[in-house]
Structures are given as structure tokens and as C-alpha cells.
N, C-alpha and C. Protein backbone atom coordinates (compact mmCIF):
# COMPACT_ATOMS: atom_id res chain seq x y z
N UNK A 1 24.16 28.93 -26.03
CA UNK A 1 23.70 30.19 -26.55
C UNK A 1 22.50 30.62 -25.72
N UNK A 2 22.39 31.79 -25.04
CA UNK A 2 21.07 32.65 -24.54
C UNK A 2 20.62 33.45 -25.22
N UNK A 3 19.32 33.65 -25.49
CA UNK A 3 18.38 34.32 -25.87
C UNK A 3 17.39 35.02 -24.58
N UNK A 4 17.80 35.93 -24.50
CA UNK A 4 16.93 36.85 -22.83
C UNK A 4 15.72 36.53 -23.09
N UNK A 5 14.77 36.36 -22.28
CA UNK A 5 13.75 36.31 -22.10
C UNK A 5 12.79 37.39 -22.42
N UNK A 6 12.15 38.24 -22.73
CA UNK A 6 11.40 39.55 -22.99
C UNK A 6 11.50 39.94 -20.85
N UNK A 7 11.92 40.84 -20.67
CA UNK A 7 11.70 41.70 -19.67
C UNK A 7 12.58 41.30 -18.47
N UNK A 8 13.28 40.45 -18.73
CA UNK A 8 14.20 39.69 -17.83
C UNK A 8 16.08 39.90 -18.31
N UNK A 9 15.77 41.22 -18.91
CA UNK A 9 17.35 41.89 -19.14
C UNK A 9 18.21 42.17 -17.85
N UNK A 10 17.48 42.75 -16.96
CA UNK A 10 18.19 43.19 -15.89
C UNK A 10 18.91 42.12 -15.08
N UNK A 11 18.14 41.04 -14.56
CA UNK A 11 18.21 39.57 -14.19
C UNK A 11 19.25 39.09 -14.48
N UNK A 12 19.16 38.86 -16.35
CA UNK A 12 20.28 38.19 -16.92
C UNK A 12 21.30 38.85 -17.03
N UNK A 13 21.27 39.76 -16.95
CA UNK A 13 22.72 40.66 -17.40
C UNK A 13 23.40 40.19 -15.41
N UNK A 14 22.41 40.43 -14.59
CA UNK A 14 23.30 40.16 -13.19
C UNK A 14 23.63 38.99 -13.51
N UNK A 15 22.85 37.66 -13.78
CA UNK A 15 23.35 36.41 -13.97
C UNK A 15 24.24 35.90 -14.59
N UNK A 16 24.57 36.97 -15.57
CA UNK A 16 25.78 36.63 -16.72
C UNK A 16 27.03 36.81 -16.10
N UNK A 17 26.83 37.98 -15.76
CA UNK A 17 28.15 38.56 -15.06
C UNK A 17 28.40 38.00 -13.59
N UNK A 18 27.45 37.44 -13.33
CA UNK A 18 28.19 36.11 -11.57
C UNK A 18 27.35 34.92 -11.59
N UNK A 19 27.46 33.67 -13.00
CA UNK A 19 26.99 32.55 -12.82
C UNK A 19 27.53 31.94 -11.68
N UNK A 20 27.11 30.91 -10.96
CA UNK A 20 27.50 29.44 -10.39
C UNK A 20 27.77 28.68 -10.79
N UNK A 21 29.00 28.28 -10.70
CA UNK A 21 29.82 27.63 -11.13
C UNK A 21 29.66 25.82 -10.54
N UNK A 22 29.26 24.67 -11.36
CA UNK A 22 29.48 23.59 -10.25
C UNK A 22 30.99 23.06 -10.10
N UNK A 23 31.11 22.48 -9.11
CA UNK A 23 32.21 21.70 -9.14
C UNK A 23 32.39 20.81 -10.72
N UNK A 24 33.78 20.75 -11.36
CA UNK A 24 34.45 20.25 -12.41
C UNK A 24 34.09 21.12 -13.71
N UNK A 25 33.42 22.11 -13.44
CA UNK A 25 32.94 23.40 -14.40
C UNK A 25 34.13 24.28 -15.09
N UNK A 26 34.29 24.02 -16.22
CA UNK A 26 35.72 25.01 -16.03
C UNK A 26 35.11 26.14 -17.39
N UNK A 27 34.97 27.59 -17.35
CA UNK A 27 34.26 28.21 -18.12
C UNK A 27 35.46 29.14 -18.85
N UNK A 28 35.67 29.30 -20.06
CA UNK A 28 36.44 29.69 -21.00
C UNK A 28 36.11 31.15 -21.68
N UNK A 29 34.81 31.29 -21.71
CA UNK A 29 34.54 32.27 -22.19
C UNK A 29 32.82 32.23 -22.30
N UNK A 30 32.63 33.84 -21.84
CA UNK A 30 31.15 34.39 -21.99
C UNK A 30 30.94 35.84 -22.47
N UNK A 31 30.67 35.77 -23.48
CA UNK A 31 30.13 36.65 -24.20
C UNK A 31 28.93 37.25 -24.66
N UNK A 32 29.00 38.59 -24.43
CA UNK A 32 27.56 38.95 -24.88
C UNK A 32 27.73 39.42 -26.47
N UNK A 33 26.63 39.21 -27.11
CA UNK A 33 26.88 39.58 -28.53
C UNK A 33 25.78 40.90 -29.13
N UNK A 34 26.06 40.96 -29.91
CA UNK A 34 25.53 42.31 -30.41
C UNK A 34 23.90 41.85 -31.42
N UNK A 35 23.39 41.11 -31.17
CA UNK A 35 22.35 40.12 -32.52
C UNK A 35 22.39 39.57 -31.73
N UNK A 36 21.17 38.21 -31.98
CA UNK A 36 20.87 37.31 -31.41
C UNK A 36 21.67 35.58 -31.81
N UNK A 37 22.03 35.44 -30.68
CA UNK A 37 21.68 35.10 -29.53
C UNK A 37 22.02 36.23 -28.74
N UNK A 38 21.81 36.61 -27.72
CA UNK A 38 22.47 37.73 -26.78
C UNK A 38 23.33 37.39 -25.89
N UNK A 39 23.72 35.97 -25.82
CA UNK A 39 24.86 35.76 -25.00
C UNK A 39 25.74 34.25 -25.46
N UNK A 40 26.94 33.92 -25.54
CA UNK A 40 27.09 32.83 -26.01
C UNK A 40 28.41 32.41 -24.80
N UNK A 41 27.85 30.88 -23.95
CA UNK A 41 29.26 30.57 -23.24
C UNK A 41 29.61 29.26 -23.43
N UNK A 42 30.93 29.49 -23.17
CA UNK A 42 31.91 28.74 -23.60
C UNK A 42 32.18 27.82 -22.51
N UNK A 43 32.25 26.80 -21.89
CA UNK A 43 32.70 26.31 -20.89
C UNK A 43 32.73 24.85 -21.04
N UNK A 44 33.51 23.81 -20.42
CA UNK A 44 34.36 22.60 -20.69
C UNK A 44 33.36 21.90 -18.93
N UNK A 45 32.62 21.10 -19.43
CA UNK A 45 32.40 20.20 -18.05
C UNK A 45 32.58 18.27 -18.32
N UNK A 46 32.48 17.84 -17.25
CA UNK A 46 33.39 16.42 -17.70
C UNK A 46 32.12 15.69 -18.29
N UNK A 47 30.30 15.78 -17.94
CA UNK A 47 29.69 14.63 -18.61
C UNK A 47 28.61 15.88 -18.73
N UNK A 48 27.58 15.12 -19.21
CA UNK A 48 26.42 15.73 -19.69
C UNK A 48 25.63 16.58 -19.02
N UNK A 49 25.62 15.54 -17.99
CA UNK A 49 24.51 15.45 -16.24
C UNK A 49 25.12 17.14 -15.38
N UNK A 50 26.45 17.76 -15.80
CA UNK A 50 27.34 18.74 -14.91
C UNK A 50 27.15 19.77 -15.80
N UNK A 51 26.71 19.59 -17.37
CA UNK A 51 26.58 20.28 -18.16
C UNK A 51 25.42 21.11 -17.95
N UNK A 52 24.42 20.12 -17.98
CA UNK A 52 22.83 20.43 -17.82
C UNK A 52 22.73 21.18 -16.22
N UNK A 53 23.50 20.63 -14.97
CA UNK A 53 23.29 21.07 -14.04
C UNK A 53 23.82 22.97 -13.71
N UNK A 54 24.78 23.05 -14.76
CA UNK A 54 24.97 24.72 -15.04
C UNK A 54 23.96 25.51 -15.69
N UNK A 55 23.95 24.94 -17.25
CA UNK A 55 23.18 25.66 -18.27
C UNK A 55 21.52 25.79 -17.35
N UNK A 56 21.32 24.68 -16.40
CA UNK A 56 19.92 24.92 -16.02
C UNK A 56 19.66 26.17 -15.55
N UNK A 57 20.68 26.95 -14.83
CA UNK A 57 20.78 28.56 -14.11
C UNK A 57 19.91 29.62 -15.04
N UNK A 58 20.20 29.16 -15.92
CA UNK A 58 19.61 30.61 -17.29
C UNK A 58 18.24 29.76 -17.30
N UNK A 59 17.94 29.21 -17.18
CA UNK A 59 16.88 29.19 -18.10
C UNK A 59 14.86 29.82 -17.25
N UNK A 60 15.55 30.59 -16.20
CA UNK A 60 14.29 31.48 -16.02
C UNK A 60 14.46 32.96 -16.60
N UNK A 61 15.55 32.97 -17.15
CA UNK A 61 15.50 34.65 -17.87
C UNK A 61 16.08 34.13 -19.06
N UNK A 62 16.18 33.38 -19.88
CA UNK A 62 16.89 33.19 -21.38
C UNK A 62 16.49 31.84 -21.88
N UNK A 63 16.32 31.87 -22.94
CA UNK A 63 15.81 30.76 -24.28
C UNK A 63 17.41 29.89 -24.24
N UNK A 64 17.77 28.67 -23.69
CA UNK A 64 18.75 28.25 -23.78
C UNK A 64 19.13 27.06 -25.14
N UNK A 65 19.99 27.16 -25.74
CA UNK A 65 20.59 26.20 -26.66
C UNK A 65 21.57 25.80 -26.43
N UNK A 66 22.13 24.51 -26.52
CA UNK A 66 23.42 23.90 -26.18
C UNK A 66 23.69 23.08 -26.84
N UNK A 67 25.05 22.73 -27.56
CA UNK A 67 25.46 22.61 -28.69
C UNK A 67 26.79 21.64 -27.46
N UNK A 68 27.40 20.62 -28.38
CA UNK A 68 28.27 19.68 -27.74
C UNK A 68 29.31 20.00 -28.94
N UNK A 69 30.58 20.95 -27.98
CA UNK A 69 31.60 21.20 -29.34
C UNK A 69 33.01 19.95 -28.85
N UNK A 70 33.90 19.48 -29.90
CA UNK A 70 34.67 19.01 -30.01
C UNK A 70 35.95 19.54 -30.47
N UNK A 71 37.22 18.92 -30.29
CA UNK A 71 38.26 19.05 -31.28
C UNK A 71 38.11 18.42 -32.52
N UNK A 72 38.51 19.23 -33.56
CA UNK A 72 38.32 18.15 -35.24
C UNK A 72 39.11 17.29 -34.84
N UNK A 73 39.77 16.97 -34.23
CA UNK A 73 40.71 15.95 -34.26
C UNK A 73 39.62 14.65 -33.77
N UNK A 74 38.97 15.03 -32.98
CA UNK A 74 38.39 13.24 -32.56
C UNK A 74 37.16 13.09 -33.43
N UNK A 75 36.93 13.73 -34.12
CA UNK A 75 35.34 13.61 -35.10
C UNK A 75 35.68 12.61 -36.04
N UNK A 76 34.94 11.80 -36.06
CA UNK A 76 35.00 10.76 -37.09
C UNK A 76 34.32 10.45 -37.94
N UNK A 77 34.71 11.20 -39.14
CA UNK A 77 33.84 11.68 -40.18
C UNK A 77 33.89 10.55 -41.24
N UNK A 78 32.47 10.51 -41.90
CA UNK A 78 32.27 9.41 -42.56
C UNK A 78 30.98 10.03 -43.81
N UNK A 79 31.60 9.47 -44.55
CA UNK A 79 31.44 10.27 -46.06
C UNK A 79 30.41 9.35 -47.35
């Protein structure tokens, strides 16, 4: 999830629309939203280290959050 930075709209909006991609990056979806957060993306990388080495791009124009999503299927829920 991005949160723009105060005055760094112009920036991010170029950045949104032509991130860098690393090698094994595979990106699904990016969206800008209407409320905050102001941008939310979607993308599949194989470890943590490839994760962090993308999401690091935003973070001189946007407040970054990153969230580790799964299939319900492998969650192993315990009650």
C-alpha cells in the first residue's frame, strides 16, 4: 500500500505508472484508489529480500506498507 508523500504527487504518479521491475517480479495489479492509501500493488516475488528490493523504489515519494498475502488454502489456522 502507498501513501504519497505531501508534494511528491507528480513523481509518484510517473513512478506508478513505469515501476522497475526486478528480475522474478511478477506484478498483477496496481491500483490507484480514491481514499487513502493512494495506491495499492499487487505483485508475486519468490522471497522477501526481491520483495523489499522492489517496494524499496517508492519509498522517496510514498509512506510504504507491505502486507505478506497468501492462499487460504496454506494458512494454518489454529483456534
Amino acid at each position: 500500500m502507498l501513501k504519497v508523500l505531501p508534494g511528491q504527487l507528480e513523481e509518484a504518479t510517473r513512478l506508478f505508472k513505469h515501476p522497475k521491475l526486478p528480475n522474478n517480479v511478477m506484478l498483477h495489479e496496481f491500483l490507484g484508489l480514491l481514499g487513502k492509501p493512494d495506491a495499492i500493488v499487487i505483485f508475486e516475488a519468490p522471497d522477501a529480500a526481491t520483495a523489499a528490493d522492489f517496494m524499496v523504489q517508492f519509498g522517496r515519494v510514498a509512506e510504504t506498507t507491505t502486507s505478506l498475502a497468501l492462499p487460504i488454502e496454506e494458512f494454518k489456522w489454529t483456534w
